[in-house]
PDB file of N, CA and C in Angstrom:
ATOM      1  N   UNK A   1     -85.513 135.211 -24.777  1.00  0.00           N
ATOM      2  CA  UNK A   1     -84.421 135.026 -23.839  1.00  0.00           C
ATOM      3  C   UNK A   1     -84.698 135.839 -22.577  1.00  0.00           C
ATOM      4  N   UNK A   2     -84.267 135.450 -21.387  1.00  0.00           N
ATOM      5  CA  UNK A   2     -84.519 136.082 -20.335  1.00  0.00           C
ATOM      6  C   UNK A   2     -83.772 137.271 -20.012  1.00  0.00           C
ATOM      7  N   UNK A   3     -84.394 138.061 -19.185  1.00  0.00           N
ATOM      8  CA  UNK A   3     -83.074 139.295 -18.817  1.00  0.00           C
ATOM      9  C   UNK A   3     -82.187 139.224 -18.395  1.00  0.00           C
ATOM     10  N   UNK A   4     -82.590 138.140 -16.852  1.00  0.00           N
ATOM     11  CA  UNK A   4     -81.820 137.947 -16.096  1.00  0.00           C
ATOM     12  C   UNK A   4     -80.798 136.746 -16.400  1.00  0.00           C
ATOM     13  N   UNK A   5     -79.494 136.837 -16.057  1.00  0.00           N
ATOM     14  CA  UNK A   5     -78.234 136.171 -16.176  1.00  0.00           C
ATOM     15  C   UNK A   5     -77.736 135.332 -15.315  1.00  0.00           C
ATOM     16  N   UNK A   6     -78.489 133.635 -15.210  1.00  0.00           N
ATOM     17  CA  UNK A   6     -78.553 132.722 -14.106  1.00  0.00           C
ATOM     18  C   UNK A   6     -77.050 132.721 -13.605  1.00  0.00           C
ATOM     19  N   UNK A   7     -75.954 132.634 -14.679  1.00  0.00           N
ATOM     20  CA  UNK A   7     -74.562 132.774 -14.321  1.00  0.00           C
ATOM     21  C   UNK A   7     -73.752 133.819 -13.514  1.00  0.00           C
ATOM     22  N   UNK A   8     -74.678 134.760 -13.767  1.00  0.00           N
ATOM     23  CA  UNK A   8     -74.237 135.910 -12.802  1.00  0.00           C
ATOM     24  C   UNK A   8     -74.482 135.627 -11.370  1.00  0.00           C
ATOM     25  N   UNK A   9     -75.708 134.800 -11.002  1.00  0.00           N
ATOM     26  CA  UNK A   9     -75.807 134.279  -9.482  1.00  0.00           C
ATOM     27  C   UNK A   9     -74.611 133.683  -9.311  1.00  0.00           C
ATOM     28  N   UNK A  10     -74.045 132.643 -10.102  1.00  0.00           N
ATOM     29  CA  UNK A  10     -72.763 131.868  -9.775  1.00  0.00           C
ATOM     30  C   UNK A  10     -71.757 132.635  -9.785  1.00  0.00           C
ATOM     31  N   UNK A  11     -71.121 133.332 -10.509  1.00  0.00           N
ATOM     32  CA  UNK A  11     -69.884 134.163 -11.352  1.00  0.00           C
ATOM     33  C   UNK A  11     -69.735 135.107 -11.402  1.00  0.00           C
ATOM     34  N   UNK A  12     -70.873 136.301 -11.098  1.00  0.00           N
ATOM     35  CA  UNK A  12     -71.157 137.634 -11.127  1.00  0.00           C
ATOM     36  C   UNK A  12     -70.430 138.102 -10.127  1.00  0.00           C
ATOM     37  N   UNK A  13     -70.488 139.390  -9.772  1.00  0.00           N
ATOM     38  CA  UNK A  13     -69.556 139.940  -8.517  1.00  0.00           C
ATOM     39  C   UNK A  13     -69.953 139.681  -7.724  1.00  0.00           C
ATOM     40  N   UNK A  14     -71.221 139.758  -6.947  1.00  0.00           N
ATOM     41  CA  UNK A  14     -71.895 138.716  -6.134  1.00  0.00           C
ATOM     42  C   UNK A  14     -72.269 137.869  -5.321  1.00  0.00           C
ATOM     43  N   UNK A  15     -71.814 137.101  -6.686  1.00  0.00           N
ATOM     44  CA  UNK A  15     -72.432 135.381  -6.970  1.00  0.00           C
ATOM     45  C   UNK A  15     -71.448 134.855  -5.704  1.00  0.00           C
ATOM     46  N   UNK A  16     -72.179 133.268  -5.993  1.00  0.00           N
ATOM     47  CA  UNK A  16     -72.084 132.457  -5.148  1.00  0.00           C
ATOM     48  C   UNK A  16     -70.318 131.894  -5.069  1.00  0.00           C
ATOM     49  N   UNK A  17     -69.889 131.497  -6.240  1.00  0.00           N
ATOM     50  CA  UNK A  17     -68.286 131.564  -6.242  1.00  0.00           C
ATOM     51  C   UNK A  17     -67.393 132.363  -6.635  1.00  0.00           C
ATOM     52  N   UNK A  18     -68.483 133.689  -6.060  1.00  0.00           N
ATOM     53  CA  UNK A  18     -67.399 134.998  -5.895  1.00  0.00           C
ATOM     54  C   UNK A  18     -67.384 135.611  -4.369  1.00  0.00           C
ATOM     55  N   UNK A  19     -68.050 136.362  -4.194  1.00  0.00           N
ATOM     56  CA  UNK A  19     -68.356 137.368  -2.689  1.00  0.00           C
ATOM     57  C   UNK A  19     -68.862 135.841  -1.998  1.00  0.00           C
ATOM     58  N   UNK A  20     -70.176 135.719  -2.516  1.00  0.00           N
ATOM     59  CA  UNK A  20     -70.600 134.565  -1.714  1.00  0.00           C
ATOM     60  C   UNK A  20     -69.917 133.664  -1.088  1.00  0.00           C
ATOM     61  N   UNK A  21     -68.951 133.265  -1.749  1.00  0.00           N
ATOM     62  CA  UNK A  21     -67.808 132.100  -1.187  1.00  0.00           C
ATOM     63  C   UNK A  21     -67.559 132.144   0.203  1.00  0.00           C
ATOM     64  N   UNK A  22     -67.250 133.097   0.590  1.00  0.00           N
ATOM     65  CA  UNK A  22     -66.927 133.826   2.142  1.00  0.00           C
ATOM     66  C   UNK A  22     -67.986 132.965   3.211  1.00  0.00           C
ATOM     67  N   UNK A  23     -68.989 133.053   2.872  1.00  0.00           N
ATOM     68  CA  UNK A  23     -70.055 132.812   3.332  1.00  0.00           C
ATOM     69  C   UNK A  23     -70.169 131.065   4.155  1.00  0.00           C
ATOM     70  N   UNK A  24     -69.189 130.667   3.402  1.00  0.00           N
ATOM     71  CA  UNK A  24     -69.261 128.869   3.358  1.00  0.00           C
ATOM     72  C   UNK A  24     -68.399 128.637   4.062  1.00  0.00           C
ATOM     73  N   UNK A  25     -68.417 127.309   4.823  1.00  0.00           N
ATOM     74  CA  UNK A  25     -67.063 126.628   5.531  1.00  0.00           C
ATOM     75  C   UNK A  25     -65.608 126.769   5.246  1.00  0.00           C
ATOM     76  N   UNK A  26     -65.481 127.343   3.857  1.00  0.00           N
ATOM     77  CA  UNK A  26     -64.193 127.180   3.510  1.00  0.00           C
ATOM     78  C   UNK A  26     -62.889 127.798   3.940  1.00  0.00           C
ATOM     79  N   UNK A  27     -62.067 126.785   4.399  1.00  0.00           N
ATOM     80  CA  UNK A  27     -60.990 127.839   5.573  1.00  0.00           C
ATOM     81  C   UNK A  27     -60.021 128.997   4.444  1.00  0.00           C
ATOM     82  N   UNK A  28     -59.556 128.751   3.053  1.00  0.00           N
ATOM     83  CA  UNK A  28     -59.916 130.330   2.811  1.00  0.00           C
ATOM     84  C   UNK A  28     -60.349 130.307   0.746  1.00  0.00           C
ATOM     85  N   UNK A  29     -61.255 130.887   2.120  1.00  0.00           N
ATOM     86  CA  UNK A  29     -62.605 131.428   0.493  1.00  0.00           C
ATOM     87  C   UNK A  29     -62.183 131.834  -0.813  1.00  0.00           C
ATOM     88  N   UNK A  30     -60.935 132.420  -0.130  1.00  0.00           N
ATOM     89  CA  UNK A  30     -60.437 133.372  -1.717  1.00  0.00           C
ATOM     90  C   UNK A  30     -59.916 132.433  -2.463  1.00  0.00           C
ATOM     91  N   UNK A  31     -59.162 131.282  -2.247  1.00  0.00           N
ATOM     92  CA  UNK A  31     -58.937 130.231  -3.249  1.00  0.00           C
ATOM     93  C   UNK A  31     -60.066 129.692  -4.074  1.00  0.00           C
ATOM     94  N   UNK A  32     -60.490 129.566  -3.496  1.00  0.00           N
ATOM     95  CA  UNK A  32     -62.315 129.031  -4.006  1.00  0.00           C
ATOM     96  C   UNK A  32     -62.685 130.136  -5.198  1.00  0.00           C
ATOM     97  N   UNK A  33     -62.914 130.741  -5.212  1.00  0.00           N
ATOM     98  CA  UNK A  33     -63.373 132.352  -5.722  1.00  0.00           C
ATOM     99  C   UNK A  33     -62.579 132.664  -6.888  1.00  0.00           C
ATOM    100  N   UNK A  34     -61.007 132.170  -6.493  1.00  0.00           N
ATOM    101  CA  UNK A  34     -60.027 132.524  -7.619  1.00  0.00           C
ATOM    102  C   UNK A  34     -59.843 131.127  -8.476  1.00  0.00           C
ATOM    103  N   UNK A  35     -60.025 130.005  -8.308  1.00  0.00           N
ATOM    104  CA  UNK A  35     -60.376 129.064  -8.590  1.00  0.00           C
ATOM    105  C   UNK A  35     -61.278 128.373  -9.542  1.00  0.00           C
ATOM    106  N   UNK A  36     -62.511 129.068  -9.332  1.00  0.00           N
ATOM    107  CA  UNK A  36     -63.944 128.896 -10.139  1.00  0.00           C
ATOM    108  C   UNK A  36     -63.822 129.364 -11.284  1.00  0.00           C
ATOM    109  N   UNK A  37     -64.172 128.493 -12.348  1.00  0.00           N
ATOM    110  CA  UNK A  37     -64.460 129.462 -13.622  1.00  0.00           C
ATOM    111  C   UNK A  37     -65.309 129.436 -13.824  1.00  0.00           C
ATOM    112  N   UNK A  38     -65.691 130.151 -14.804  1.00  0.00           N
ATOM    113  CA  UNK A  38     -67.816 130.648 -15.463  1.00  0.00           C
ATOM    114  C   UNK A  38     -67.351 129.584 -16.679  1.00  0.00           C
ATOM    115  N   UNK A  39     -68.675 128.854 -17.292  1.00  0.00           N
ATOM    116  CA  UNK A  39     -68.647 127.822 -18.202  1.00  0.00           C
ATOM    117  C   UNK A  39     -67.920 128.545 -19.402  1.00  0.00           C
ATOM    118  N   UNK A  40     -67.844 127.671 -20.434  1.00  0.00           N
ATOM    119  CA  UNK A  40     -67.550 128.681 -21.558  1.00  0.00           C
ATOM    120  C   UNK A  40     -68.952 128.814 -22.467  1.00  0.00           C
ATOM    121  N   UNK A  41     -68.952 129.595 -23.511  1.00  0.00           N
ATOM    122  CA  UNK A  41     -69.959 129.637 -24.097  1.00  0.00           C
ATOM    123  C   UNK A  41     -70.270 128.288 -24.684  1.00  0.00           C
ATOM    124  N   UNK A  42     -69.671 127.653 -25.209  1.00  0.00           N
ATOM    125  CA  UNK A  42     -70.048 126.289 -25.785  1.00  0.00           C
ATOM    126  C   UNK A  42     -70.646 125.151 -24.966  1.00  0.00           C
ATOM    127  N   UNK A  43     -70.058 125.369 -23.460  1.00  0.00           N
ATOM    128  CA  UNK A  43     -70.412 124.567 -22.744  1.00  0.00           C
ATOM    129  C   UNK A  43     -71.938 124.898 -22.027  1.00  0.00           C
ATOM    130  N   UNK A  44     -72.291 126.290 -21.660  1.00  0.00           N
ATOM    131  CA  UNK A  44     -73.641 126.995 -22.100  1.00  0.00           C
ATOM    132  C   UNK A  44     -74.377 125.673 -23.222  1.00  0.00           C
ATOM    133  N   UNK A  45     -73.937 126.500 -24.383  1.00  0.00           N
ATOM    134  CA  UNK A  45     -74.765 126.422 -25.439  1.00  0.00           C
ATOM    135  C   UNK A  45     -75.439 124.429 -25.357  1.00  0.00           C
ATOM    136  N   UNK A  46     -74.352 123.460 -24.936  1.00  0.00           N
ATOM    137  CA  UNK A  46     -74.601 122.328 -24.888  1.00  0.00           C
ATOM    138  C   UNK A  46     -75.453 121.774 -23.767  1.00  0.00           C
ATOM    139  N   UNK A  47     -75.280 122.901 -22.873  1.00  0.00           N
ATOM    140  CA  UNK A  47     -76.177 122.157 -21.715  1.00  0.00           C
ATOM    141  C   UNK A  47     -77.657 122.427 -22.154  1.00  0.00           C
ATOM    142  N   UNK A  48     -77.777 123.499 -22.688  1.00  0.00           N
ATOM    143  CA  UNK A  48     -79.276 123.876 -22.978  1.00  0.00           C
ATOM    144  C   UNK A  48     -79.584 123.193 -24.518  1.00  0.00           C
ATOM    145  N   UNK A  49     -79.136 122.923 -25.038  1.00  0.00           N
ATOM    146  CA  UNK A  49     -78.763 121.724 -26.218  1.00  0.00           C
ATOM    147  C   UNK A  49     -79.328 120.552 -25.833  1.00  0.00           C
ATOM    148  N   UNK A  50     -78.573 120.500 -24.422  1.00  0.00           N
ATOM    149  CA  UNK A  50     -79.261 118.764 -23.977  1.00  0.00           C
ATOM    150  C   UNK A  50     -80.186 119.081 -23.715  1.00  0.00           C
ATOM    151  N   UNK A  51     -80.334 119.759 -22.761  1.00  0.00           N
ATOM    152  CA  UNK A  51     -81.486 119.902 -21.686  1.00  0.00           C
ATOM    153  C   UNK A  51     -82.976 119.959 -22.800  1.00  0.00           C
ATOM    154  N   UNK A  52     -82.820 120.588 -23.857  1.00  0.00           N
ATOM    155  CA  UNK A  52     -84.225 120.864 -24.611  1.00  0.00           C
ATOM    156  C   UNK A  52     -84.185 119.902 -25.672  1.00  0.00           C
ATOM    157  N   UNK A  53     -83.346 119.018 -25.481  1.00  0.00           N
ATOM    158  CA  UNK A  53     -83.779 117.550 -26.406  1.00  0.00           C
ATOM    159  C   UNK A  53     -84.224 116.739 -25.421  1.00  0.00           C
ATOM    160  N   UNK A  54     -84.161 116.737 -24.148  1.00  0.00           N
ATOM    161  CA  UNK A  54     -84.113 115.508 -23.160  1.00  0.00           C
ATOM    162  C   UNK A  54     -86.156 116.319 -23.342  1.00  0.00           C
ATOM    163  N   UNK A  55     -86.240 117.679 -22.848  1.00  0.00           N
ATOM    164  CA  UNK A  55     -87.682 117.931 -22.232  1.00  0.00           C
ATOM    165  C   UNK A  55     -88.084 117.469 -23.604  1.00  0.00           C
ATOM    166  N   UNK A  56     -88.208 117.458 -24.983  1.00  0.00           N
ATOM    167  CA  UNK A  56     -88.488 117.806 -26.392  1.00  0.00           C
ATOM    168  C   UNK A  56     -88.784 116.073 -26.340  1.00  0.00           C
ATOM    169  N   UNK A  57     -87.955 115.176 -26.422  1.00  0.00           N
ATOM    170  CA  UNK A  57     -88.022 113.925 -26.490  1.00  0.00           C
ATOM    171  C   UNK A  57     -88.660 113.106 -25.525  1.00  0.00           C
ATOM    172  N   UNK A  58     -88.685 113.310 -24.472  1.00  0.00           N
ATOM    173  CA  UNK A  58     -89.274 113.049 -23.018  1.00  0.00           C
ATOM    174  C   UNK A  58     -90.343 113.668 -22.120  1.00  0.00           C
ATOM    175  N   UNK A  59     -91.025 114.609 -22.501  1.00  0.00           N
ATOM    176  CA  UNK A  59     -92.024 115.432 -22.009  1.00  0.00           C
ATOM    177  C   UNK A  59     -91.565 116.219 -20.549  1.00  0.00           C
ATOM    178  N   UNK A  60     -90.290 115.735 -20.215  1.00  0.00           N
ATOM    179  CA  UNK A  60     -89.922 116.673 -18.671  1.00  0.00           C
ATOM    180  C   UNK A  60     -88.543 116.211 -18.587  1.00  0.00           C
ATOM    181  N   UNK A  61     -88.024 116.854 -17.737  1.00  0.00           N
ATOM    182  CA  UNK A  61     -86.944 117.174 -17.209  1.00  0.00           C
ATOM    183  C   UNK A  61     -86.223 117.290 -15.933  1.00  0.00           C
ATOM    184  N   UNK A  62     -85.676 116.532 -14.937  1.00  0.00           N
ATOM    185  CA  UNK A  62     -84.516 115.027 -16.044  1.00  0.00           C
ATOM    186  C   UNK A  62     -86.072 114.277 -16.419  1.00  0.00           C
ATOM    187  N   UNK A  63     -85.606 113.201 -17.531  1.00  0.00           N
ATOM    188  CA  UNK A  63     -86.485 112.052 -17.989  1.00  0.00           C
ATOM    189  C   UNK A  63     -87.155 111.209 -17.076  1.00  0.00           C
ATOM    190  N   UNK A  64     -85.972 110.711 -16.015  1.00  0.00           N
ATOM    191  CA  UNK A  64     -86.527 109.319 -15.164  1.00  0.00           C
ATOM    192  C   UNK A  64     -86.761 109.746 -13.815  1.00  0.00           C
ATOM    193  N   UNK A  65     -85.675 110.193 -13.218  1.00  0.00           N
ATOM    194  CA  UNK A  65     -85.642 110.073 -11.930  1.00  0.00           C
ATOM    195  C   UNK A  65     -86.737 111.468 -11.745  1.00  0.00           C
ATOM    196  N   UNK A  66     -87.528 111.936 -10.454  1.00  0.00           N
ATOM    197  CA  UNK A  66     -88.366 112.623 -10.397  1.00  0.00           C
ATOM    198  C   UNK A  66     -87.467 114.002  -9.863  1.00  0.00           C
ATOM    199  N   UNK A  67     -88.183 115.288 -10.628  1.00  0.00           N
ATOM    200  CA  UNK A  67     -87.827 116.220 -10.764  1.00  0.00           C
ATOM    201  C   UNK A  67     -87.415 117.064  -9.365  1.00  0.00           C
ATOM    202  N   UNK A  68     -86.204 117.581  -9.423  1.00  0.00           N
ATOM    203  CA  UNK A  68     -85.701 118.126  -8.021  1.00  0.00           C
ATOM    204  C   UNK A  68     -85.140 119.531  -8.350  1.00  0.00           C
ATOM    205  N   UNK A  69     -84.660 120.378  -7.713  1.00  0.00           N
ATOM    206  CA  UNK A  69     -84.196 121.651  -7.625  1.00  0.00           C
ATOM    207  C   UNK A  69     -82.781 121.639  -6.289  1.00  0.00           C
ATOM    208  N   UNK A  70     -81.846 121.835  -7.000  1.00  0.00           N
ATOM    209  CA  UNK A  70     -80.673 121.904  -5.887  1.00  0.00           C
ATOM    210  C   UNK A  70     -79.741 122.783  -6.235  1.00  0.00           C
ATOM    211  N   UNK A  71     -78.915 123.866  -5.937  1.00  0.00           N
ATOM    212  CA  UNK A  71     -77.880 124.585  -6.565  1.00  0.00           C
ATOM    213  C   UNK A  71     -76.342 123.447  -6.473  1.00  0.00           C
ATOM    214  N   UNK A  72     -76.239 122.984  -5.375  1.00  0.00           N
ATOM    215  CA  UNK A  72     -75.075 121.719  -5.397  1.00  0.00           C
ATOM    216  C   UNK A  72     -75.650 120.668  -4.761  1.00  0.00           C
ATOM    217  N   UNK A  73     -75.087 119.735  -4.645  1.00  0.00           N
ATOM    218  CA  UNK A  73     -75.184 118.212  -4.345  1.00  0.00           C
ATOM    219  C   UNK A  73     -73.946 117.442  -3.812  1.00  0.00           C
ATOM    220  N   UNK A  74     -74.055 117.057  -2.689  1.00  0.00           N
ATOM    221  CA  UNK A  74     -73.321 116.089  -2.350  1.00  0.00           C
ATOM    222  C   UNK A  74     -73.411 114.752  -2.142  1.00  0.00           C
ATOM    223  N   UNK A  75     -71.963 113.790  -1.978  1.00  0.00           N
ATOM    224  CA  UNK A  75     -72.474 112.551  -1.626  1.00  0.00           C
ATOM    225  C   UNK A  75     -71.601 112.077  -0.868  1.00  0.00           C
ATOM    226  N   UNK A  76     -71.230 111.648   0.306  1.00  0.00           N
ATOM    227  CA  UNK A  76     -69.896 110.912   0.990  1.00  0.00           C
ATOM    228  C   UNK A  76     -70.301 109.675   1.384  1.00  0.00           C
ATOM    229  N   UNK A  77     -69.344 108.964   1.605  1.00  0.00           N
ATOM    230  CA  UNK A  77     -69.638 107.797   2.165  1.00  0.00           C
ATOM    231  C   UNK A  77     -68.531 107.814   3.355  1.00  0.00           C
ATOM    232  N   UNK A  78     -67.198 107.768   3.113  1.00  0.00           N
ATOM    233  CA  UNK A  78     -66.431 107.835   4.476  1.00  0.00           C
ATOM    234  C   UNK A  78     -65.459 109.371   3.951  1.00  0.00           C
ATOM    235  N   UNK A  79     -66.237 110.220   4.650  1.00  0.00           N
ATOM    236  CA  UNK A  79     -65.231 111.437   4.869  1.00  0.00           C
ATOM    237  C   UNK A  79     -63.737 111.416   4.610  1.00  0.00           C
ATOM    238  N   UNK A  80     -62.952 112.228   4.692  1.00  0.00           N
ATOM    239  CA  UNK A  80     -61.302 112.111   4.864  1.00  0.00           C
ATOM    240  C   UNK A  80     -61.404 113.513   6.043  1.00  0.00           C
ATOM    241  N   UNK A  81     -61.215 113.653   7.292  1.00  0.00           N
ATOM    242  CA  UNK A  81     -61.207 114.466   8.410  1.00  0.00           C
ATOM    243  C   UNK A  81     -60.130 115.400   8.070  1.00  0.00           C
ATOM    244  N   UNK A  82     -58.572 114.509   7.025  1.00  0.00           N
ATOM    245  CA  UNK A  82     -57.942 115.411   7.288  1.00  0.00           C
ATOM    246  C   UNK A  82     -57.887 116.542   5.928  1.00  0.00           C
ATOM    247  N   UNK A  83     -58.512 116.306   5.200  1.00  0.00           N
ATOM    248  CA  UNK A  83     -59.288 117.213   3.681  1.00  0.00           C
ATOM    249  C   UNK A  83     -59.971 118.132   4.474  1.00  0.00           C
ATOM    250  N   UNK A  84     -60.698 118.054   5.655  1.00  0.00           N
ATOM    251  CA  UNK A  84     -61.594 118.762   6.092  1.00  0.00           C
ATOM    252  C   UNK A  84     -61.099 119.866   7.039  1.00  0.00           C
ATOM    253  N   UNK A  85     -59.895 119.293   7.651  1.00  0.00           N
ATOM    254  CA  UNK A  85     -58.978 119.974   9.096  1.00  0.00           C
ATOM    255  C   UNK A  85     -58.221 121.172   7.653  1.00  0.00           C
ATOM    256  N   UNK A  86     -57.981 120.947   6.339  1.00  0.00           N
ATOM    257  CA  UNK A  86     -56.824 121.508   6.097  1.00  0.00           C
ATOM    258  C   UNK A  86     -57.754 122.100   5.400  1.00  0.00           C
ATOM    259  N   UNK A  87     -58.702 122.042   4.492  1.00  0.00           N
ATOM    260  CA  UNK A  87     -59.462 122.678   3.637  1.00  0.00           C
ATOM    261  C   UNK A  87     -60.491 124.209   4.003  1.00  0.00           C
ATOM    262  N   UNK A  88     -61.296 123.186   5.371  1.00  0.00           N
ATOM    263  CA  UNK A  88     -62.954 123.744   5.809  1.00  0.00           C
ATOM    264  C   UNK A  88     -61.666 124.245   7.241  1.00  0.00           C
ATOM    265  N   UNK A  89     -63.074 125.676   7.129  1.00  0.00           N
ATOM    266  CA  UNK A  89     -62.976 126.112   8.800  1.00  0.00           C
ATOM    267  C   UNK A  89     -63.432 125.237   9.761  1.00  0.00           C
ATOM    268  N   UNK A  90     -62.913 125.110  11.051  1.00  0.00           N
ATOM    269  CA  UNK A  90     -62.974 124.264  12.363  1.00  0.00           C
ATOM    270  C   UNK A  90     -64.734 124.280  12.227  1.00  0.00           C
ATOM    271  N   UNK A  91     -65.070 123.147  12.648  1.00  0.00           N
ATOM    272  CA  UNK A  91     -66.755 122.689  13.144  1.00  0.00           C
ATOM    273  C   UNK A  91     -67.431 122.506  11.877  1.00  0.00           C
ATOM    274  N   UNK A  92     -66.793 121.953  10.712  1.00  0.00           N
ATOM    275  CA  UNK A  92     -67.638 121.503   9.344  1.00  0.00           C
ATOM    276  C   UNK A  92     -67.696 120.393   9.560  1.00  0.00           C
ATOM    277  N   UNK A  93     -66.643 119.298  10.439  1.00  0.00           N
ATOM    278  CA  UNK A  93     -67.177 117.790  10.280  1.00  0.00           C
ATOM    279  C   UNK A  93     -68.274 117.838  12.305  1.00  0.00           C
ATOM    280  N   UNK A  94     -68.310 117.304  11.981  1.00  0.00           N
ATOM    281  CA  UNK A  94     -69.511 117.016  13.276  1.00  0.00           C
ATOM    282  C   UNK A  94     -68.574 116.067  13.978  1.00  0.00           C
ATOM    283  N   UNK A  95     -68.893 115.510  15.350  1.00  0.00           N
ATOM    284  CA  UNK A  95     -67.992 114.430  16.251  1.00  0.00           C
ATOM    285  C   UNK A  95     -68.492 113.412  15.568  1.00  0.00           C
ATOM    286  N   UNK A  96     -69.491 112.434  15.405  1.00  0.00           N
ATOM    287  CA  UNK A  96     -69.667 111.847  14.464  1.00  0.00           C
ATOM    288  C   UNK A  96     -69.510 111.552  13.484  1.00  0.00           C
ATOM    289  N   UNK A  97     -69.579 112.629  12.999  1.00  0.00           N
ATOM    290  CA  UNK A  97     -68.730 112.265  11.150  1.00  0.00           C
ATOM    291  C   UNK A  97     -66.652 111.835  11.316  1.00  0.00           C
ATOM    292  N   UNK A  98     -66.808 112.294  12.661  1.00  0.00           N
ATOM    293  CA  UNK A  98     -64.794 112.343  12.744  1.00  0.00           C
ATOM    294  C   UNK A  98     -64.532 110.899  13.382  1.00  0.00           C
ATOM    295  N   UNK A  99     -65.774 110.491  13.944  1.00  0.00           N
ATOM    296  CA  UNK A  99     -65.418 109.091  14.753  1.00  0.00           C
ATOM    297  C   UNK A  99     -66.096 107.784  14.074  1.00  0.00           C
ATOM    298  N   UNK A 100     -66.886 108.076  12.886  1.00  0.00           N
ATOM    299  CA  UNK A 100     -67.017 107.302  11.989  1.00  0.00           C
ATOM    300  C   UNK A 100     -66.568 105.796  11.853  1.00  0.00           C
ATOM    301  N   UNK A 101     -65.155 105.997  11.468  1.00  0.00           N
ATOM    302  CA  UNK A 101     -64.415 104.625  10.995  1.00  0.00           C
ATOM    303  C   UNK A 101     -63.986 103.951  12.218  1.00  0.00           C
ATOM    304  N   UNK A 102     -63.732 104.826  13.280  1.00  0.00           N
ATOM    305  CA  UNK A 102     -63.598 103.952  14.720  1.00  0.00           C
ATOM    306  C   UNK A 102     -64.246 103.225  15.246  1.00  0.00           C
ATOM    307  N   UNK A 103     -65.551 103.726  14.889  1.00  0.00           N
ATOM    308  CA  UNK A 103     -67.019 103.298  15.442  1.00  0.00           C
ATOM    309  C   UNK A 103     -67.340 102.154  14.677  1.00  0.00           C
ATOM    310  N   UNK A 104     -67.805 102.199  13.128  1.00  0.00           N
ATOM    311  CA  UNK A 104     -68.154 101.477  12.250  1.00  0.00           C
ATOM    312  C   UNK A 104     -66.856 100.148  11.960  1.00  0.00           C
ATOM    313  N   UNK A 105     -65.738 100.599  11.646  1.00  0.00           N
ATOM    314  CA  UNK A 105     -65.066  99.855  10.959  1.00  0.00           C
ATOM    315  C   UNK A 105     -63.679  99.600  11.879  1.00  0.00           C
ATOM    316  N   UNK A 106     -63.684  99.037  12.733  1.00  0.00           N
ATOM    317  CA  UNK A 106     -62.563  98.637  13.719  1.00  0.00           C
ATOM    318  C   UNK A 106     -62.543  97.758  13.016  1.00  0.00           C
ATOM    319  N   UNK A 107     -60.821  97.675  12.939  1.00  0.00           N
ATOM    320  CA  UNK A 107     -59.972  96.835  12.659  1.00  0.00           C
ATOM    321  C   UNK A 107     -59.103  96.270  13.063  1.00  0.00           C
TER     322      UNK A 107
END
């Protein structure tokens, strides 16, 4: 087993959805921070459960799609500006991303 405690990057005092939070767009961090929970142990125990039947059965990891490294991931297709005005600090959507549906999808 390793020394180091990957969850502590996330969860630790720190970590990324603790101190770190601050750090991000979010208009206020401390919700975020108070918000987050650390997995539970079971949910631990299952991911590495999967994860070493998928490499064990499949020779790598994920199986199909080709192997990547990301701490989060996103995906949008049409924003909501006003999730973003009430959520994120000012200058997270771009003029573009805000004029989107005007541009694209006149109706």
């Amino acid at each position: 087993m390793p020394d180091h405690d990957p969850l502590a990057d996330l969860f630790g005092e720190g970590g990324v959805f603790r101190s770190g939070v601050g750090t991000g767009a979010w208009r206020h961090p401390e919700r975020i921070a108070e918000a987050a929970e650390p997995p539970s142990p079971a949910a631990v125990d299952a991911t590495i459960a999967y994860c070493e039947y998928v490499q064990g059965r499949y020779g790598r990891f994920p199986a199909y799609p080709p192997p990547f490294r990301t701490l989060l991931g996103f995906q949008a297709g049409h924003v909501d500006p006003d999730f973003y005005d009430r959520d994120y600090r000012p200058g997270a959507l771009s003029a573009t991303q805000r004029e989107h549906m005007a541009r694209w999808h006149r109706e």
